[in-house]
PDB file of N, CA and C in Angstrom:
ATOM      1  N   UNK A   1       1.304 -16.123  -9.130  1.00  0.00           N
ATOM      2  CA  UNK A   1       1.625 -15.252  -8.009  1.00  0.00           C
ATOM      3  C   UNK A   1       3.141 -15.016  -7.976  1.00  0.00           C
ATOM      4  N   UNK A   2       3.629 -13.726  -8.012  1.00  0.00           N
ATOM      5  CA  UNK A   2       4.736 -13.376  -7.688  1.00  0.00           C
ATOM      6  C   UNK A   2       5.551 -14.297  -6.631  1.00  0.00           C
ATOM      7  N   UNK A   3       6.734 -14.559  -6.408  1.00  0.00           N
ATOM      8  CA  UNK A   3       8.159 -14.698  -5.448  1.00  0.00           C
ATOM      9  C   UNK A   3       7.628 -13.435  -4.581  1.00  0.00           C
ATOM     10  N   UNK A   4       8.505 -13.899  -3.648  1.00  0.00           N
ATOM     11  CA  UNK A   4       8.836 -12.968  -2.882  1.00  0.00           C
ATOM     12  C   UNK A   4       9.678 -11.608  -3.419  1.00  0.00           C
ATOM     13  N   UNK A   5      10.810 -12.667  -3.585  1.00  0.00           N
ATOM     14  CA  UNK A   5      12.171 -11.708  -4.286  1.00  0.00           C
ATOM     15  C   UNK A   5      11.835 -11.025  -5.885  1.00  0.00           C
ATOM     16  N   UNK A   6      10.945 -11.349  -6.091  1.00  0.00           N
ATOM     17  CA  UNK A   6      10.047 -10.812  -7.200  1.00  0.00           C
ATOM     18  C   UNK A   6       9.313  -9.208  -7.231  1.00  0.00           C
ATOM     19  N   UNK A   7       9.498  -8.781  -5.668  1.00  0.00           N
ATOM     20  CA  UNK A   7       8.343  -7.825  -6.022  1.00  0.00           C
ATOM     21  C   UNK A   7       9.174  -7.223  -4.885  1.00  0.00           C
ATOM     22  N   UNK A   8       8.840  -5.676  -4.946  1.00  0.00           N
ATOM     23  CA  UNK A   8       9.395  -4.426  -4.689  1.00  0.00           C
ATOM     24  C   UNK A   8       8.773  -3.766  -2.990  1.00  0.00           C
ATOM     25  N   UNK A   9       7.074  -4.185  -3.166  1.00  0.00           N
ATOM     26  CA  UNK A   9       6.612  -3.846  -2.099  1.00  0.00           C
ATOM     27  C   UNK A   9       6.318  -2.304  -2.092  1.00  0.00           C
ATOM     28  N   UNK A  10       6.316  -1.850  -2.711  1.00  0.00           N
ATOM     29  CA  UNK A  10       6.352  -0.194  -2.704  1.00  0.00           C
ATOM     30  C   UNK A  10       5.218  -0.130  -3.891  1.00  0.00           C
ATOM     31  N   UNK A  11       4.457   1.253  -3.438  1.00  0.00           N
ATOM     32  CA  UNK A  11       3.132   1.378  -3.951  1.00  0.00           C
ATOM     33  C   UNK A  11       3.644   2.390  -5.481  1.00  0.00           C
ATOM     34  N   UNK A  12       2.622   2.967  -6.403  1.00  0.00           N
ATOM     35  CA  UNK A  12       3.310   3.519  -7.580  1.00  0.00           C
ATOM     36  C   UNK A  12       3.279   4.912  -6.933  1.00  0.00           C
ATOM     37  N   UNK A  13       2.598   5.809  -5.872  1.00  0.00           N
ATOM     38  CA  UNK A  13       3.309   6.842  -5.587  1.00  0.00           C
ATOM     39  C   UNK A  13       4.839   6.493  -4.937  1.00  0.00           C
ATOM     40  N   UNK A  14       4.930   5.840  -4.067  1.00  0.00           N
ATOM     41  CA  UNK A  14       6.286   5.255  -3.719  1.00  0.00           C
ATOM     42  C   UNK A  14       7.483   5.307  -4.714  1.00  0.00           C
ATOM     43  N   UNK A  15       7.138   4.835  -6.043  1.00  0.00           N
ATOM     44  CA  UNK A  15       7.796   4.261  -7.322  1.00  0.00           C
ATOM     45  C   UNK A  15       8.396   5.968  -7.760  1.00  0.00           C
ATOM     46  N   UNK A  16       7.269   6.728  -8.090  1.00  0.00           N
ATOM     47  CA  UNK A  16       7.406   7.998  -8.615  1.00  0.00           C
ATOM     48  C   UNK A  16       8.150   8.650  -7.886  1.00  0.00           C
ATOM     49  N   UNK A  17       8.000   8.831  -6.012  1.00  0.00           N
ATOM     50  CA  UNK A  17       8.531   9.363  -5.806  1.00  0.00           C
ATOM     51  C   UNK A  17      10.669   8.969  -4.918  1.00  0.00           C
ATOM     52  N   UNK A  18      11.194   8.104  -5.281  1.00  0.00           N
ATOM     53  CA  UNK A  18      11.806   7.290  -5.178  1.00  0.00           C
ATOM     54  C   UNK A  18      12.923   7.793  -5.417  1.00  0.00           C
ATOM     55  N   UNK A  19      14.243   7.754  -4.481  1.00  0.00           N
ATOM     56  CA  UNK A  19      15.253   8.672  -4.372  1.00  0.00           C
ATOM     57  C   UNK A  19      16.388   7.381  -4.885  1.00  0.00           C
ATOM     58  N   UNK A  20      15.690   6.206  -5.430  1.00  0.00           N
ATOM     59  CA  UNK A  20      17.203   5.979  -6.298  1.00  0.00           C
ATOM     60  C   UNK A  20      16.374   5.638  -7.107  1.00  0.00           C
ATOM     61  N   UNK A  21      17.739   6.852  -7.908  1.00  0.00           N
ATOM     62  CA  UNK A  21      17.379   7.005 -10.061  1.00  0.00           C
ATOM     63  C   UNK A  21      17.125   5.701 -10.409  1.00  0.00           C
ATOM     64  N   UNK A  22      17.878   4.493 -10.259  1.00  0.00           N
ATOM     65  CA  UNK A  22      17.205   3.389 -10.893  1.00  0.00           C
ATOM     66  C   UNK A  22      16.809   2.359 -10.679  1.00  0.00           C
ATOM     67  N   UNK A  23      15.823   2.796 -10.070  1.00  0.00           N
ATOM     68  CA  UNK A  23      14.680   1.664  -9.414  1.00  0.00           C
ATOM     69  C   UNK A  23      14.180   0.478 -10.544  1.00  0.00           C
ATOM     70  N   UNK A  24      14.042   0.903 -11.045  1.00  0.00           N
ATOM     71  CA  UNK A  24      13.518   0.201 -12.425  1.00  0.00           C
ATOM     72  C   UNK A  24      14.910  -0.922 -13.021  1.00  0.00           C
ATOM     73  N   UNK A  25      15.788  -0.558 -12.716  1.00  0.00           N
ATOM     74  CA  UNK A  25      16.962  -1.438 -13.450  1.00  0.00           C
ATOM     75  C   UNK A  25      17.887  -1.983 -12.028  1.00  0.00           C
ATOM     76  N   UNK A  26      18.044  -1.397 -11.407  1.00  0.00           N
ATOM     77  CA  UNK A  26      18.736  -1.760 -10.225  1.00  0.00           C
ATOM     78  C   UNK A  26      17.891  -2.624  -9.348  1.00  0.00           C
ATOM     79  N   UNK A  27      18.607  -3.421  -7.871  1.00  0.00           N
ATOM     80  CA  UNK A  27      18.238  -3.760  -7.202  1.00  0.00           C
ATOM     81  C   UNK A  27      17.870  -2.583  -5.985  1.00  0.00           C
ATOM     82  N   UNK A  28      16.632  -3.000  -5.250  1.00  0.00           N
ATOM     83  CA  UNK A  28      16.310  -1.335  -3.838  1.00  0.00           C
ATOM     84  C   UNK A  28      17.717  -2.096  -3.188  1.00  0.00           C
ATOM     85  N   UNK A  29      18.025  -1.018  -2.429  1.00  0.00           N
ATOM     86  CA  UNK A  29      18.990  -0.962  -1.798  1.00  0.00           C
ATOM     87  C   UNK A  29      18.582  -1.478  -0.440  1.00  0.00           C
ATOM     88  N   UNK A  30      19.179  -1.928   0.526  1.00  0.00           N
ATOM     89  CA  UNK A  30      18.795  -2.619   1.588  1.00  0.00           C
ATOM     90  C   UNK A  30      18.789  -1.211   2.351  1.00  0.00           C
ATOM     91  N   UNK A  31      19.496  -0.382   2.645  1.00  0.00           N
ATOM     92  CA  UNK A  31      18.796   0.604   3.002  1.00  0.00           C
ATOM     93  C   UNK A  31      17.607   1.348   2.789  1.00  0.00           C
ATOM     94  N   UNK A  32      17.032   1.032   1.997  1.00  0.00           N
ATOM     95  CA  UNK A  32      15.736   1.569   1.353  1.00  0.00           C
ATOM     96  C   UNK A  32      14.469   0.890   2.604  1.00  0.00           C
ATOM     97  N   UNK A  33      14.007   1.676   3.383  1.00  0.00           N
ATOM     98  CA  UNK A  33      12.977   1.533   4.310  1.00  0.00           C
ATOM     99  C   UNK A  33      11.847   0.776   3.436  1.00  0.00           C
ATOM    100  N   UNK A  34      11.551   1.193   2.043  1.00  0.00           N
ATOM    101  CA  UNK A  34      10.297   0.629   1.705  1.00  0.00           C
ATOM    102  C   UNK A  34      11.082  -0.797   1.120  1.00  0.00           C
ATOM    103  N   UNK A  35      11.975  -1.309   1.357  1.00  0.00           N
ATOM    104  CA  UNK A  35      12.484  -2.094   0.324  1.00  0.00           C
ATOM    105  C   UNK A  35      12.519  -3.543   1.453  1.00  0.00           C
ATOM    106  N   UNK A  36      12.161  -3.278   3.162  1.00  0.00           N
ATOM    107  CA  UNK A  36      12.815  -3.394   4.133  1.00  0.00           C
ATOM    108  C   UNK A  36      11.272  -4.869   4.262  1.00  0.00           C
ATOM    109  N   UNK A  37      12.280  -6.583   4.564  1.00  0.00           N
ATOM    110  CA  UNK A  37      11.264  -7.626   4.131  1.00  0.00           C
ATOM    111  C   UNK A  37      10.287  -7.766   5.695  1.00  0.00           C
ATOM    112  N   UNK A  38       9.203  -8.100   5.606  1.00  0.00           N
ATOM    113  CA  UNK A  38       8.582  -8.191   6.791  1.00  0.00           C
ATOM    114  C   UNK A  38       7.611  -9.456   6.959  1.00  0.00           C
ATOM    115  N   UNK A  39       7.991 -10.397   5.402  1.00  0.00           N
ATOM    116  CA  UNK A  39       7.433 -11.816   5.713  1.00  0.00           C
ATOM    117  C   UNK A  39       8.179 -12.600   6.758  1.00  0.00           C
ATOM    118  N   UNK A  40       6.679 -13.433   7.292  1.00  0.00           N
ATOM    119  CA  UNK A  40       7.319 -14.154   7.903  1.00  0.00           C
ATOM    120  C   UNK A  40       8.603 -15.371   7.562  1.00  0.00           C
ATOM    121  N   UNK A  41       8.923 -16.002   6.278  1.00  0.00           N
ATOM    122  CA  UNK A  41       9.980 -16.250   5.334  1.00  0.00           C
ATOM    123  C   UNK A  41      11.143 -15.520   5.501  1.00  0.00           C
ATOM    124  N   UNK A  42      11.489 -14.352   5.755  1.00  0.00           N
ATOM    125  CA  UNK A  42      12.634 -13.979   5.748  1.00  0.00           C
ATOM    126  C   UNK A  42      13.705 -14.268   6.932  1.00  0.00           C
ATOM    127  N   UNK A  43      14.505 -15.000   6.661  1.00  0.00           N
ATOM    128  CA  UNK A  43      15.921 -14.987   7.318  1.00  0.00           C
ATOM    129  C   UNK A  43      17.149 -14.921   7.117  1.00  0.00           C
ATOM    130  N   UNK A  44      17.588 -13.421   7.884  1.00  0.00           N
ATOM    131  CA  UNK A  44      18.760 -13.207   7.714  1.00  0.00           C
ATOM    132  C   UNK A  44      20.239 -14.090   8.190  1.00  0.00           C
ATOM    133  N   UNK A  45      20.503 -14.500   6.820  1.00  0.00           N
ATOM    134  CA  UNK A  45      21.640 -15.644   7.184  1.00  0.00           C
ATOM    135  C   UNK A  45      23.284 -15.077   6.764  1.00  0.00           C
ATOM    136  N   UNK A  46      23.890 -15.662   7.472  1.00  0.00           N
ATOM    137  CA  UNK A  46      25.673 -15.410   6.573  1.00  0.00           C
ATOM    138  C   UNK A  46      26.316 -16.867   6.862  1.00  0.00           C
ATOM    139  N   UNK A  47      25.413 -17.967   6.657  1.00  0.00           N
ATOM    140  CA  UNK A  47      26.124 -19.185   6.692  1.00  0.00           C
ATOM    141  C   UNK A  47      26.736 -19.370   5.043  1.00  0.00           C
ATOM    142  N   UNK A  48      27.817 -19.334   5.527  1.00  0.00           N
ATOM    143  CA  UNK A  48      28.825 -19.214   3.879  1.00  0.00           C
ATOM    144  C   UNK A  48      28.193 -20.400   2.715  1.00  0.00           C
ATOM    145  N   UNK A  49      27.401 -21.275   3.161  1.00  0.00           N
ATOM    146  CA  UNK A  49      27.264 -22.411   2.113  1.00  0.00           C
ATOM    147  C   UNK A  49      25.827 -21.484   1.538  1.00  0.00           C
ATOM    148  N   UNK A  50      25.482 -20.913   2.057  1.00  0.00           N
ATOM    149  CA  UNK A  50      24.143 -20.010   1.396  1.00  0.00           C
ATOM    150  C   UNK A  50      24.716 -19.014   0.914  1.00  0.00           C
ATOM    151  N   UNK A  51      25.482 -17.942   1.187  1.00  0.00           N
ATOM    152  CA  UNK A  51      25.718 -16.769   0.864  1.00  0.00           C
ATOM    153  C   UNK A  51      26.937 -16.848  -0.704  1.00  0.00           C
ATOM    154  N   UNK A  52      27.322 -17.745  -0.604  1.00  0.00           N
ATOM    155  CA  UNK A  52      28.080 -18.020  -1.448  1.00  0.00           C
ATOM    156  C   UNK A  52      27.975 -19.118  -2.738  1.00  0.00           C
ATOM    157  N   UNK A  53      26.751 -19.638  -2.706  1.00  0.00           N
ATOM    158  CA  UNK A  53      26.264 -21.061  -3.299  1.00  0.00           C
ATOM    159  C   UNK A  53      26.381 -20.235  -4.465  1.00  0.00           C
ATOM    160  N   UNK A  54      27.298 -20.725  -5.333  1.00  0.00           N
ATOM    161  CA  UNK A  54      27.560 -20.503  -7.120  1.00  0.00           C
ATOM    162  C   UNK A  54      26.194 -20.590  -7.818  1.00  0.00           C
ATOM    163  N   UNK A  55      25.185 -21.622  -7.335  1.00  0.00           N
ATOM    164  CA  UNK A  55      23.682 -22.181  -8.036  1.00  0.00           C
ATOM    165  C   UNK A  55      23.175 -21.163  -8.068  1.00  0.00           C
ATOM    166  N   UNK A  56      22.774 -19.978  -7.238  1.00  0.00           N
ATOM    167  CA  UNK A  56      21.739 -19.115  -6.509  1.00  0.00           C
ATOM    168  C   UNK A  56      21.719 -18.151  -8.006  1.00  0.00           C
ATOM    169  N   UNK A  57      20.641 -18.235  -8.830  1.00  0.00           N
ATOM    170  CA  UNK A  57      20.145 -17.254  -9.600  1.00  0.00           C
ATOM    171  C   UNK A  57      20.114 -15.868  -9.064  1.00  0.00           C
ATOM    172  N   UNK A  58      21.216 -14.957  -8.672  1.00  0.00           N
ATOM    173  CA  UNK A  58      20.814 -13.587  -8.002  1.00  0.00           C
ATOM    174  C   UNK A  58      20.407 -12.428  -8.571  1.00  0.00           C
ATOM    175  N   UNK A  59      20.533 -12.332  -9.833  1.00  0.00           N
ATOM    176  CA  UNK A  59      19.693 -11.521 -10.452  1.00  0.00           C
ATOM    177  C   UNK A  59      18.151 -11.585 -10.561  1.00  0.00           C
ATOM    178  N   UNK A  60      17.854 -12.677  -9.823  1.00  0.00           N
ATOM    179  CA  UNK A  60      16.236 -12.999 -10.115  1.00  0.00           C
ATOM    180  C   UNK A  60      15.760 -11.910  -8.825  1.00  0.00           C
ATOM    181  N   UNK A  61      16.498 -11.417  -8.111  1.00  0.00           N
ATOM    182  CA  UNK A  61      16.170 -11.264  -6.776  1.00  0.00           C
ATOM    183  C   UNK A  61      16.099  -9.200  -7.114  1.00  0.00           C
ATOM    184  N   UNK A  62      14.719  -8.918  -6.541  1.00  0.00           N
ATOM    185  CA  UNK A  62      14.629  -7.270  -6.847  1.00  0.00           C
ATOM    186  C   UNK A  62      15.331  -6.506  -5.943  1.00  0.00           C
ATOM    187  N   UNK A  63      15.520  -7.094  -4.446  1.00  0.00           N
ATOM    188  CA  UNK A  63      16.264  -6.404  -3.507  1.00  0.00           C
ATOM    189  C   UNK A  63      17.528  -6.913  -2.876  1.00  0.00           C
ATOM    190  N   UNK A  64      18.174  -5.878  -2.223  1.00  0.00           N
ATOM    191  CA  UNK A  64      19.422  -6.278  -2.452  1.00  0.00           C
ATOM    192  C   UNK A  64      19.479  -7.062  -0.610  1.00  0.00           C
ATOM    193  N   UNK A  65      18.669  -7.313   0.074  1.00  0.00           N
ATOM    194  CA  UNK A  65      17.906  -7.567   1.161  1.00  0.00           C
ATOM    195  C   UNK A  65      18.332  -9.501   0.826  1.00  0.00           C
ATOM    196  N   UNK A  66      17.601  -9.540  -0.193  1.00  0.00           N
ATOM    197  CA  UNK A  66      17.135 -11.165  -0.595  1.00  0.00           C
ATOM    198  C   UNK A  66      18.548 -11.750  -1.154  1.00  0.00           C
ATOM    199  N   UNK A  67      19.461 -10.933  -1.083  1.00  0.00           N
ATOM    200  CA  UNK A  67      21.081 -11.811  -1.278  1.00  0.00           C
ATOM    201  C   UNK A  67      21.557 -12.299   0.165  1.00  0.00           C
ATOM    202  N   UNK A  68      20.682 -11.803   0.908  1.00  0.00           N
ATOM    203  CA  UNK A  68      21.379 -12.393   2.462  1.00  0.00           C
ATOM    204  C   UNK A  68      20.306 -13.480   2.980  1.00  0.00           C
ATOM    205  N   UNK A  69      19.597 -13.059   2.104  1.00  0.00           N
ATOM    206  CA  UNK A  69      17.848 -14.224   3.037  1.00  0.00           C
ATOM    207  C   UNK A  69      18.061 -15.631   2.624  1.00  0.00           C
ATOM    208  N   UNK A  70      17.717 -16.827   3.895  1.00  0.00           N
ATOM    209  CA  UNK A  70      18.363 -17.917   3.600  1.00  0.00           C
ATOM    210  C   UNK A  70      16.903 -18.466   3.133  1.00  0.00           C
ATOM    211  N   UNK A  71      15.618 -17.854   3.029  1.00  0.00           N
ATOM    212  CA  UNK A  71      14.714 -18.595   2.262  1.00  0.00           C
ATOM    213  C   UNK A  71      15.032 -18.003   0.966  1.00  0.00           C
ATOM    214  N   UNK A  72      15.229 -17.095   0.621  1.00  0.00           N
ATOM    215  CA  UNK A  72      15.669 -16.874  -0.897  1.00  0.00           C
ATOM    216  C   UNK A  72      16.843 -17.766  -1.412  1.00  0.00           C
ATOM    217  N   UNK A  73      17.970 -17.642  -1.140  1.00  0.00           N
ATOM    218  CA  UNK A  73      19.169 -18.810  -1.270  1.00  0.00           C
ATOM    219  C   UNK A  73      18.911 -20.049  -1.100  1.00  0.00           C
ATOM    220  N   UNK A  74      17.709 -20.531  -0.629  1.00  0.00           N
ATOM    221  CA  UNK A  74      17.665 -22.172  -0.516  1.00  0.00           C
ATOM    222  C   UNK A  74      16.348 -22.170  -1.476  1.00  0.00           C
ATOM    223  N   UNK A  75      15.361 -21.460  -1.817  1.00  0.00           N
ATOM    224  CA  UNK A  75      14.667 -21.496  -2.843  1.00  0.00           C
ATOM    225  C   UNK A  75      14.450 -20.776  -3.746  1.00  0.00           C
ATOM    226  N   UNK A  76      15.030 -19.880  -4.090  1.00  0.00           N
ATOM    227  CA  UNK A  76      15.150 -19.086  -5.543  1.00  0.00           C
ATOM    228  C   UNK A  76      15.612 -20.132  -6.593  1.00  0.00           C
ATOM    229  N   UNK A  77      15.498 -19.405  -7.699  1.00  0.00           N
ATOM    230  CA  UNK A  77      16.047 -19.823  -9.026  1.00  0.00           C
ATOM    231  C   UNK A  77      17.234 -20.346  -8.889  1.00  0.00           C
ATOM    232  N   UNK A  78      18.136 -21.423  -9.488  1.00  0.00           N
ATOM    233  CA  UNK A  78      19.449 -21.978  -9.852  1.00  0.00           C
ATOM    234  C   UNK A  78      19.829 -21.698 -11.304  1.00  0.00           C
ATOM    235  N   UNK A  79      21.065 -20.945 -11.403  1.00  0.00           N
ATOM    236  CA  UNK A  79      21.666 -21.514 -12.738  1.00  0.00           C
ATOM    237  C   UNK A  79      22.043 -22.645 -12.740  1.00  0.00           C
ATOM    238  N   UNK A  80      22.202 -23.250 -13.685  1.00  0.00           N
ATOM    239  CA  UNK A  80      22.433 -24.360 -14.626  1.00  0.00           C
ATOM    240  C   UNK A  80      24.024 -24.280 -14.869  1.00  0.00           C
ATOM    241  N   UNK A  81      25.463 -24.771 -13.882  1.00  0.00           N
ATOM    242  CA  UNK A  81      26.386 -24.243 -14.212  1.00  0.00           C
ATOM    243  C   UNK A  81      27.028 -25.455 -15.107  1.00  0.00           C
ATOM    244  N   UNK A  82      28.171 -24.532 -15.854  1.00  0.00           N
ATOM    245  CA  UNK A  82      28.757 -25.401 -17.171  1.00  0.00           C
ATOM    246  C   UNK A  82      28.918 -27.177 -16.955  1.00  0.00           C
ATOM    247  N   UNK A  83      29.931 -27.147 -15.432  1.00  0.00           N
ATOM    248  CA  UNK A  83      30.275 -28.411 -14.750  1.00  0.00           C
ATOM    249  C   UNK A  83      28.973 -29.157 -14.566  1.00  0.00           C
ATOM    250  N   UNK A  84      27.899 -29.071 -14.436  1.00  0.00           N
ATOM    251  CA  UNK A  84      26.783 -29.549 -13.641  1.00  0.00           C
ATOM    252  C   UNK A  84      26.116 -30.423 -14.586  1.00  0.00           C
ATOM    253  N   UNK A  85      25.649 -32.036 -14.880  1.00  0.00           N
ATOM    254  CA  UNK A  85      25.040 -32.717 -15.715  1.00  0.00           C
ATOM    255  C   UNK A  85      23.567 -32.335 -15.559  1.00  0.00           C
TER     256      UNK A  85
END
Protein backbone atom coordinates (compact mmCIF):
# COMPACT_ATOMS: atom_id res chain seq x y z
CA UNK A 1 0.00 0.00 0.00
CA UNK A 2 1.13 3.33 -0.97
CA UNK A 3 2.46 6.35 1.79
CA UNK A 4 0.59 8.90 2.00
CA UNK A 5 3.22 11.27 0.53
CA UNK A 6 3.35 8.69 -2.14
CA UNK A 7 0.31 9.38 -4.02
CA UNK A 8 -1.15 12.38 -5.84
CA UNK A 9 -4.89 11.84 -5.08
CA UNK A 10 -6.07 13.04 -8.39
CA UNK A 11 -8.00 10.77 -10.74
CA UNK A 12 -6.36 10.12 -14.58
CA UNK A 13 -8.92 12.63 -16.06
CA UNK A 14 -7.55 15.01 -13.36
CA UNK A 15 -3.84 13.92 -14.52
CA UNK A 16 -4.70 14.73 -18.31
CA UNK A 17 -6.29 17.56 -17.62
CA UNK A 18 -3.74 19.34 -15.23
CA UNK A 19 -2.51 22.92 -15.48
CA UNK A 20 1.06 22.19 -14.24
CA UNK A 21 3.21 20.96 -17.26
CA UNK A 22 5.01 18.76 -14.88
CA UNK A 23 3.05 16.81 -12.91
CA UNK A 24 4.79 13.81 -13.64
CA UNK A 25 8.35 15.11 -12.56
CA UNK A 26 7.57 17.84 -10.20
CA UNK A 27 6.06 18.02 -6.87
CA UNK A 28 1.69 19.35 -7.04
CA UNK A 29 2.00 22.50 -5.84
CA UNK A 30 0.32 23.24 -2.54
CA UNK A 31 -1.82 25.41 -4.28
CA UNK A 32 -3.15 22.79 -6.37
CA UNK A 33 -6.87 22.16 -4.90
CA UNK A 34 -6.62 18.49 -6.01
CA UNK A 35 -3.24 18.18 -4.40
CA UNK A 36 -4.97 19.68 -1.08
CA UNK A 37 -4.38 16.58 2.13
CA UNK A 38 -7.65 15.62 3.85
CA UNK A 39 -6.32 12.57 5.99
CA UNK A 40 -6.91 12.47 9.14
CA UNK A 41 -2.69 12.23 9.60
CA UNK A 42 -2.08 15.45 8.32
CA UNK A 43 -0.53 18.18 10.41
CA UNK A 44 0.41 21.30 9.54
CA UNK A 45 3.59 22.06 11.50
CA UNK A 46 6.56 24.86 11.40
CA UNK A 47 8.23 23.51 14.54
CA UNK A 48 11.84 24.13 13.20
CA UNK A 49 13.17 20.64 14.54
CA UNK A 50 10.65 19.08 11.85
CA UNK A 51 10.79 21.49 9.12
CA UNK A 52 14.33 21.54 9.02
CA UNK A 53 15.48 17.89 10.16
CA UNK A 54 18.59 17.25 7.61
CA UNK A 55 17.26 13.15 7.98
CA UNK A 56 13.82 13.87 6.21
CA UNK A 57 14.04 12.04 2.72
CA UNK A 58 12.05 15.01 0.80
CA UNK A 59 12.09 13.94 -2.42
CA UNK A 60 10.16 10.85 -1.42
CA UNK A 61 7.29 13.23 -0.85
CA UNK A 62 4.79 13.90 -4.26
CA UNK A 63 3.39 17.13 -2.80
CA UNK A 64 4.75 20.05 -1.92
CA UNK A 65 1.91 20.09 1.07
CA UNK A 66 3.91 17.00 2.83
CA UNK A 67 7.21 19.30 3.38
CA UNK A 68 5.22 21.07 6.08
CA UNK A 69 3.21 17.88 7.49
CA UNK A 70 4.61 16.83 10.84
CA UNK A 71 3.32 13.16 10.19
CA UNK A 72 5.32 13.13 7.05
CA UNK A 73 8.62 14.65 8.77
CA UNK A 74 8.43 12.35 11.74
CA UNK A 75 7.69 9.31 9.49
CA UNK A 76 8.82 9.46 6.02
CA UNK A 77 11.95 8.09 4.66
CA UNK A 78 15.55 9.22 6.27
CA UNK A 79 18.70 9.68 4.45
CA UNK A 80 21.52 8.01 5.70
CA UNK A 81 23.82 11.20 6.28
CA UNK A 82 27.74 10.99 5.73
CA UNK A 83 28.34 11.90 9.73
CA UNK A 84 25.75 9.32 10.91
CA UNK A 85 27.15 5.56 12.03
Amino acid sequence: MAKCWERRDCDDKMRAECPHPTVFIDRCPTKCAFAKCDRATHELTTDPQLVFDATVDRDAAIKEECLYCGFFLRNGPRLKLDDQD
